[in-house]
Protein backbone atom coordinates (compact mmCIF):
# COMPACT_ATOMS: atom_id res chain seq x y z
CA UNK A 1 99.77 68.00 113.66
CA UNK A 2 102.94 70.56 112.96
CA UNK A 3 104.67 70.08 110.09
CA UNK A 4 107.81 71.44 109.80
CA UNK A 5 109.59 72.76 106.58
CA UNK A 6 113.05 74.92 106.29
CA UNK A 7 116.18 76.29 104.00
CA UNK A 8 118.89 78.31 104.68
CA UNK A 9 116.80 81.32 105.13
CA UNK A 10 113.68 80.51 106.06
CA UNK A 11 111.74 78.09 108.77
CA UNK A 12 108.12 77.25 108.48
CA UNK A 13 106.05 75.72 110.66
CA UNK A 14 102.08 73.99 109.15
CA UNK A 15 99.54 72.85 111.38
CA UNK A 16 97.06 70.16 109.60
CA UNK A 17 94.30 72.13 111.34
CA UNK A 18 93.44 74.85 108.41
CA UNK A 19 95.94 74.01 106.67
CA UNK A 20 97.28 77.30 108.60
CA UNK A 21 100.70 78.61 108.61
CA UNK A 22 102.04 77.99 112.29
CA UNK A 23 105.45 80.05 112.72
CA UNK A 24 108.28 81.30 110.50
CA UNK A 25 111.33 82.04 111.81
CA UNK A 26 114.30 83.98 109.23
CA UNK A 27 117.02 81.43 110.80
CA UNK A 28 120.19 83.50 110.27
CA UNK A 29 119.16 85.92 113.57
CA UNK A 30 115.89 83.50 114.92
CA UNK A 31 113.66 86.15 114.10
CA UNK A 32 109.75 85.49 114.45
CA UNK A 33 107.81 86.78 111.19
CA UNK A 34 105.12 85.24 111.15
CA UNK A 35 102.04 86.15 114.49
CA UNK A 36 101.83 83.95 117.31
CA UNK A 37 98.53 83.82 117.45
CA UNK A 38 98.30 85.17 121.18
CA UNK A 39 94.74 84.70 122.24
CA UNK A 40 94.41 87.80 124.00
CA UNK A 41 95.04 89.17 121.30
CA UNK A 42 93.85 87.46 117.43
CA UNK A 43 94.16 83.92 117.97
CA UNK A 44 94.76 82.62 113.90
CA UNK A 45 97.47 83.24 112.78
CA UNK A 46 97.40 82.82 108.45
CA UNK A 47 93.73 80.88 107.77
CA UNK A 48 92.79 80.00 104.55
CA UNK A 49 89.27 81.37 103.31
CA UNK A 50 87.51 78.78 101.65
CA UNK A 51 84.43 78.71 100.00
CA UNK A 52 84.32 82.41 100.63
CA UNK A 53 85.97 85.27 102.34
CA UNK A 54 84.17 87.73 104.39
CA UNK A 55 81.02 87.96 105.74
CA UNK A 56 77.79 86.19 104.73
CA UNK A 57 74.43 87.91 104.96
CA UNK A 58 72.81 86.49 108.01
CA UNK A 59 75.11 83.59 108.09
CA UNK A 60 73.62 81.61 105.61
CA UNK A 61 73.15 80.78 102.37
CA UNK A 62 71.05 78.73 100.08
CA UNK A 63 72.50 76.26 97.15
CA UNK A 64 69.53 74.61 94.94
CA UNK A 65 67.06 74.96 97.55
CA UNK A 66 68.84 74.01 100.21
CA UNK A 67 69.94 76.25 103.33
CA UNK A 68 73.67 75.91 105.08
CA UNK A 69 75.08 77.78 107.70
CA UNK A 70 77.79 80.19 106.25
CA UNK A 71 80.33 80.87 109.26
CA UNK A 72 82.92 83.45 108.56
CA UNK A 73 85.79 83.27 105.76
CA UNK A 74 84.74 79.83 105.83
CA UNK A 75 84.93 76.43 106.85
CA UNK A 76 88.34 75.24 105.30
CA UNK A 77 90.19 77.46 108.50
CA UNK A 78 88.72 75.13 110.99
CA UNK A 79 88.82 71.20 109.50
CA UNK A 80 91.87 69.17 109.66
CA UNK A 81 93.69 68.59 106.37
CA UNK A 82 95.85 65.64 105.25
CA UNK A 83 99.52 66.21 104.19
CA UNK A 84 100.27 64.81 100.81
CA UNK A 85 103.32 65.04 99.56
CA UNK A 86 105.94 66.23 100.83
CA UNK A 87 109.51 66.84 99.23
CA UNK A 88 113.11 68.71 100.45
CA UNK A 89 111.57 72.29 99.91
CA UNK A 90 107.48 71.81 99.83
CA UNK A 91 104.28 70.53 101.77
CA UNK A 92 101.15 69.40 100.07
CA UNK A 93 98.10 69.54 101.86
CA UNK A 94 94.65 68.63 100.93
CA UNK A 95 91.19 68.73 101.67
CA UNK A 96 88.71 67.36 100.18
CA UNK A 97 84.58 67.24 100.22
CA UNK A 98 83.44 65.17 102.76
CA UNK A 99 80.50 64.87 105.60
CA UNK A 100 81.72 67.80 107.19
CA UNK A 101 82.02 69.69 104.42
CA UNK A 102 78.66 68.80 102.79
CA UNK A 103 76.90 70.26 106.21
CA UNK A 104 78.24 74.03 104.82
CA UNK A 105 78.77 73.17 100.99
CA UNK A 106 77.10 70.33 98.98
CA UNK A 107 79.77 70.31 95.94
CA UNK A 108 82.54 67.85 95.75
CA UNK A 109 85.71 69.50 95.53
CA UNK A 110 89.61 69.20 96.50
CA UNK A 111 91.35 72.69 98.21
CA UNK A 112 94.80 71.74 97.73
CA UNK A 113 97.36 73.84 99.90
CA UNK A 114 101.25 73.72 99.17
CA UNK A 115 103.60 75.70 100.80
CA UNK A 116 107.27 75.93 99.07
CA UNK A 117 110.43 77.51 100.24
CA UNK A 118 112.95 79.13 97.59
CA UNK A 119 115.57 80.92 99.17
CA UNK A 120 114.57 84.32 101.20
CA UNK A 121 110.73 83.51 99.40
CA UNK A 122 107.88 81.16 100.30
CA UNK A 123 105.36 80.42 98.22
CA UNK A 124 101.97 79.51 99.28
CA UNK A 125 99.70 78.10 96.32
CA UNK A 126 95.88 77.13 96.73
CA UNK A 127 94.38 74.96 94.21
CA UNK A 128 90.83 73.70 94.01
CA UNK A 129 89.62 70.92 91.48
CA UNK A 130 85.85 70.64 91.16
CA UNK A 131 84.81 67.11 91.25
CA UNK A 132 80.99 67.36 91.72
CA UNK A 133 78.83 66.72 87.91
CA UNK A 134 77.48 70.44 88.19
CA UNK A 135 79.19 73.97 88.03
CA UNK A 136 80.54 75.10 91.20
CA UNK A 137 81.41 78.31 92.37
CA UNK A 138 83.55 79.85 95.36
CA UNK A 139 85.59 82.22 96.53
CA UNK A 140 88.86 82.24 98.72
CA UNK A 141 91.51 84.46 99.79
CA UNK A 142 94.93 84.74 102.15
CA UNK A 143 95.28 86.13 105.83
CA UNK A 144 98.37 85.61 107.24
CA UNK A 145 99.74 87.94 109.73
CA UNK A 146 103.14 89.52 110.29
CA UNK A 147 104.72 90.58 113.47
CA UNK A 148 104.65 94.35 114.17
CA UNK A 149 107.12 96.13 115.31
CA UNK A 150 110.00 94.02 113.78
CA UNK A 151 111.67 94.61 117.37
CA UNK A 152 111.53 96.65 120.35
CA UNK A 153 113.56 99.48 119.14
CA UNK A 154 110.58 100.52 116.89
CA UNK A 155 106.88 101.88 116.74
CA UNK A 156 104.17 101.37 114.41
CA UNK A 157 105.03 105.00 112.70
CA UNK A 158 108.50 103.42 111.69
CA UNK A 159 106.40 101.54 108.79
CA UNK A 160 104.72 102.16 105.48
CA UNK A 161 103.35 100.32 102.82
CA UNK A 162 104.80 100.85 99.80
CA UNK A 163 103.34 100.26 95.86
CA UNK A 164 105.97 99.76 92.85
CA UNK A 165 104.27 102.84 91.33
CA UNK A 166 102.26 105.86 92.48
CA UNK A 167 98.38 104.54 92.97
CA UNK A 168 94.62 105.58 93.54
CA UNK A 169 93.37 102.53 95.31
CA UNK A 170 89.56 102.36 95.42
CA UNK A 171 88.63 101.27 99.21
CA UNK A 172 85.71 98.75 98.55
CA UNK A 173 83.46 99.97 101.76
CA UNK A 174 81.91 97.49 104.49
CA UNK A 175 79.13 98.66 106.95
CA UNK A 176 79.60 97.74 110.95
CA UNK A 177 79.31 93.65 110.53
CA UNK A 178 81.19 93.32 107.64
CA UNK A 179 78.87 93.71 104.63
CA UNK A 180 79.51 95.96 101.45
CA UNK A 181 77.70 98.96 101.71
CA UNK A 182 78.40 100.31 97.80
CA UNK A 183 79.92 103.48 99.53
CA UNK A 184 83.62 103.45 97.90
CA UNK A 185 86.14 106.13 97.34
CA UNK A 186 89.99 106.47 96.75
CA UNK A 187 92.33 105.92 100.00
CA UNK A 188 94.97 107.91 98.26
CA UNK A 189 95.33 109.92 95.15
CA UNK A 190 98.95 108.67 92.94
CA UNK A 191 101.04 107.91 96.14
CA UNK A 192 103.29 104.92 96.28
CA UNK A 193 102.89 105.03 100.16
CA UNK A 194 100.92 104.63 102.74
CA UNK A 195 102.05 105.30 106.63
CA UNK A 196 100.76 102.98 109.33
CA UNK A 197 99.43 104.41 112.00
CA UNK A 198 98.09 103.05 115.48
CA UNK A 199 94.49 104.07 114.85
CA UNK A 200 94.52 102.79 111.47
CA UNK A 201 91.86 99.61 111.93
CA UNK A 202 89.98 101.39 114.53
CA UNK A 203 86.94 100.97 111.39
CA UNK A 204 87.85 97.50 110.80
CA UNK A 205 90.17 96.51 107.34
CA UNK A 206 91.12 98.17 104.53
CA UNK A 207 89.88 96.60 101.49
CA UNK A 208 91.69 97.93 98.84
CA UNK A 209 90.73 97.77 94.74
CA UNK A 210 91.97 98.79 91.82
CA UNK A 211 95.65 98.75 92.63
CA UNK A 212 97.74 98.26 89.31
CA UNK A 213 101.42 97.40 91.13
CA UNK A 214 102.40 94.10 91.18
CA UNK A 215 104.14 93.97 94.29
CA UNK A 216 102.84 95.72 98.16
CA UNK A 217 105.74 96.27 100.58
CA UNK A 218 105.66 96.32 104.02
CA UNK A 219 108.90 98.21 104.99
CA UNK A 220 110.74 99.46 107.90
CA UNK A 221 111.61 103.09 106.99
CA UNK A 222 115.16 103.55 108.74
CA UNK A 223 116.40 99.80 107.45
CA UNK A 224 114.52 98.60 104.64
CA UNK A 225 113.67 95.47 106.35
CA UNK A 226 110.51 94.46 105.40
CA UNK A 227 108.28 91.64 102.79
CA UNK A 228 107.39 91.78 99.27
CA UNK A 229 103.97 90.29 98.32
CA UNK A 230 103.30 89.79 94.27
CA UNK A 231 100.02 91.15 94.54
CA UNK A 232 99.48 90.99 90.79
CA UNK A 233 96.61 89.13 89.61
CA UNK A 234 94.86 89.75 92.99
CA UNK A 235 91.87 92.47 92.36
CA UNK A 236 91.49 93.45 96.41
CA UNK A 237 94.44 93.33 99.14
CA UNK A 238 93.50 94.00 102.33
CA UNK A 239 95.31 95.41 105.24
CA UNK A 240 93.97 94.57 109.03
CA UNK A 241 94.91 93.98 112.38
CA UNK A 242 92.94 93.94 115.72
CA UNK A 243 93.07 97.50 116.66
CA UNK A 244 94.95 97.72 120.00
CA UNK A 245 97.46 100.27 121.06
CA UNK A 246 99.81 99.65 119.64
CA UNK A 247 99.66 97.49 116.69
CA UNK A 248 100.76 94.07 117.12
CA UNK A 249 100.79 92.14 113.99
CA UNK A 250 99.56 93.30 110.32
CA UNK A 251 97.54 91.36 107.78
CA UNK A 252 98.21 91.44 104.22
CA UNK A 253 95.47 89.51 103.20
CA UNK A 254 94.95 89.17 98.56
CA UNK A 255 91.63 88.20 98.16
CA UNK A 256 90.23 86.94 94.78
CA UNK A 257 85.48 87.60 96.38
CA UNK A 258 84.71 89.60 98.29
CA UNK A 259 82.00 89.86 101.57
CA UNK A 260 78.10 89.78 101.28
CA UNK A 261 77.06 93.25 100.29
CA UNK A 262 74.50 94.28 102.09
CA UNK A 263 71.34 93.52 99.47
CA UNK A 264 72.59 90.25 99.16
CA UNK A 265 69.99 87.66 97.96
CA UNK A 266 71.03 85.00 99.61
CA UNK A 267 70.64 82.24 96.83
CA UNK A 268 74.71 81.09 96.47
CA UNK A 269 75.04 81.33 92.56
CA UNK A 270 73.66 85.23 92.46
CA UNK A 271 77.27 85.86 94.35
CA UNK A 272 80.59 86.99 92.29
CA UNK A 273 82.77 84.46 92.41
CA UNK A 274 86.36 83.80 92.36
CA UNK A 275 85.99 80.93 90.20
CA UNK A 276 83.11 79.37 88.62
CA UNK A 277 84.38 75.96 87.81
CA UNK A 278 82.86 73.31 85.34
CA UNK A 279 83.07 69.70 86.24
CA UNK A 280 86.87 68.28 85.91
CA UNK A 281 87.74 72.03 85.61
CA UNK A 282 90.91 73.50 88.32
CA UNK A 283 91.88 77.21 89.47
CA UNK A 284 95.02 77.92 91.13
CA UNK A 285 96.60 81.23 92.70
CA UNK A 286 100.05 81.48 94.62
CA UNK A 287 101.51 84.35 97.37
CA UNK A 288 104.62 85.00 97.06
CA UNK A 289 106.35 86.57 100.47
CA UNK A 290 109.39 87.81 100.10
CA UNK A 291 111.28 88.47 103.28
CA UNK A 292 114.38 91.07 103.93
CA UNK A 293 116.07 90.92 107.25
């Protein structure tokens, strides 16, 4: 179902599938912002990436013995979630462990998802509440996608991403497939920008680490149009999109775990975490998108 939420600025559109961000329109000129999830194209358009994000090694993993199938970024993207609460300016969604859940992750848990609208920002908070008697681990991350170009009068070249200071991000490596090869190196050397460019995924994502601004731009150069993201807190940020000619939507996607590397063991607790929760014990992280039109 499509659950609709809007201000002055700002409307958003939630599916209960994923919990995924549907549309969002800036309502003053009906612009689209968020990607329409064209499936000719990349047909999500903002999934959440719960218990993981990434890649798995082999597409499994085990928990106390046991073997479950580890699809990508997930399972939370692709089960229905039950709205909440809901008030003037916020949705609540939630999902928690059930006998769906327990065929890719044994633990009970709650992923809460609440999306909340404050002028020309929205807010998108995940929570997760471990309920299970035993420690529980996971990781989780963003993807939402943005509409690229703005609008017809411009190319991919008329953007950049821009840091609140100069930066050396460390690009955390993935082999074909998706896994973390260990082979990392700086993208840039002390720049506070970084030019888009059509051939820019042609490798797959950018995964970057070690960034030290708390905010990531993505700006139009003639206008200043563009969205803030508070990236602080967040250790990777990743930029993607499907790597057509020309670009049609970018990803800005924080990330708290990363992928499998490629010597992964397998066995679910020898992974980094996000979070590693004790029973009763909560974790929360929020996105803030900040749009200027």
């Amino acid at each position: 179902m499509i659950y609709t939420l809007e201000n002055e600025n700002l409307k958003l559109s939630v599916n209960s599938l994923g919990a995924e961000m549907y549309a969002l329109e800036h309502k003053p000129d009906g612009a689209p912002l968020l990607w329409n999830g064209d499936k000719a194209v990349w047909p999500r358009r903002a999934p959440v990436l719960f218990p993981y994000a990434g890649k798995i090694k082999d597409g499994k993993v085990r928990i106390e013995g046991a073997e479950y199938p580890a699809p990508q970024h997930g399972f939370a993207r692709d089960l229905e979630h039950t709205l909440v609460a809901r008030t003037a300016d916020s949705l609540t969604f939630e999902l928690a462990a059930s006998e769906e859940t327990r065929k890719f992750f044994p633990y009970n848990f709650v992923l809460r998802t609440i999306f909340r609208l404050e002028g020309n920002t929205l807010h998108h908070t995940l929570e997760v509440d471990n309920r299970d008697e035993r420690p529980m681990q996971f990781g989780i991350g963003y993807h939402p996608g943005f509409v690229l170009p703005f609008d017809e009068a411009h190319t991919t070249a008329d953007y950049e991403v821009r840091f609140d200071g100069p930066q050396t991000p460390v690009v955390v490596n993935t082999q074909p497939g998706g896994l973390v090869n260990g082979d990392n190196g700086p993208l840039v050397e002390n720049q506070d920008v970084i030019p888009l460019r059509d051939d820019m995924f042609d490798a797959d994502s950018i995964c970057l680490s070690k960034l030290t601004s708390r905010t990531l731009d993505l700006v139009e150069k003639d206008t200043g149009r563009g969205i803030s993201f508070n990236i602080e807190g967040y250790p990777y940020v990743l930029l993607w999109s499907m790597p057509t000619r020309p670009l049609h939507f970018l990803c800005v996607e924080p990330w708290h775990s990363l992928p499998d590397r490629v010597d992964a063991t397998g066995e679910w607790n020898d992974k980094t975490p996000a979070a590693r929760l004790a029973p009763g014990e909560s974790f929360s992280t929020d996105l803030a998108m900040t749009f200027r039109r």
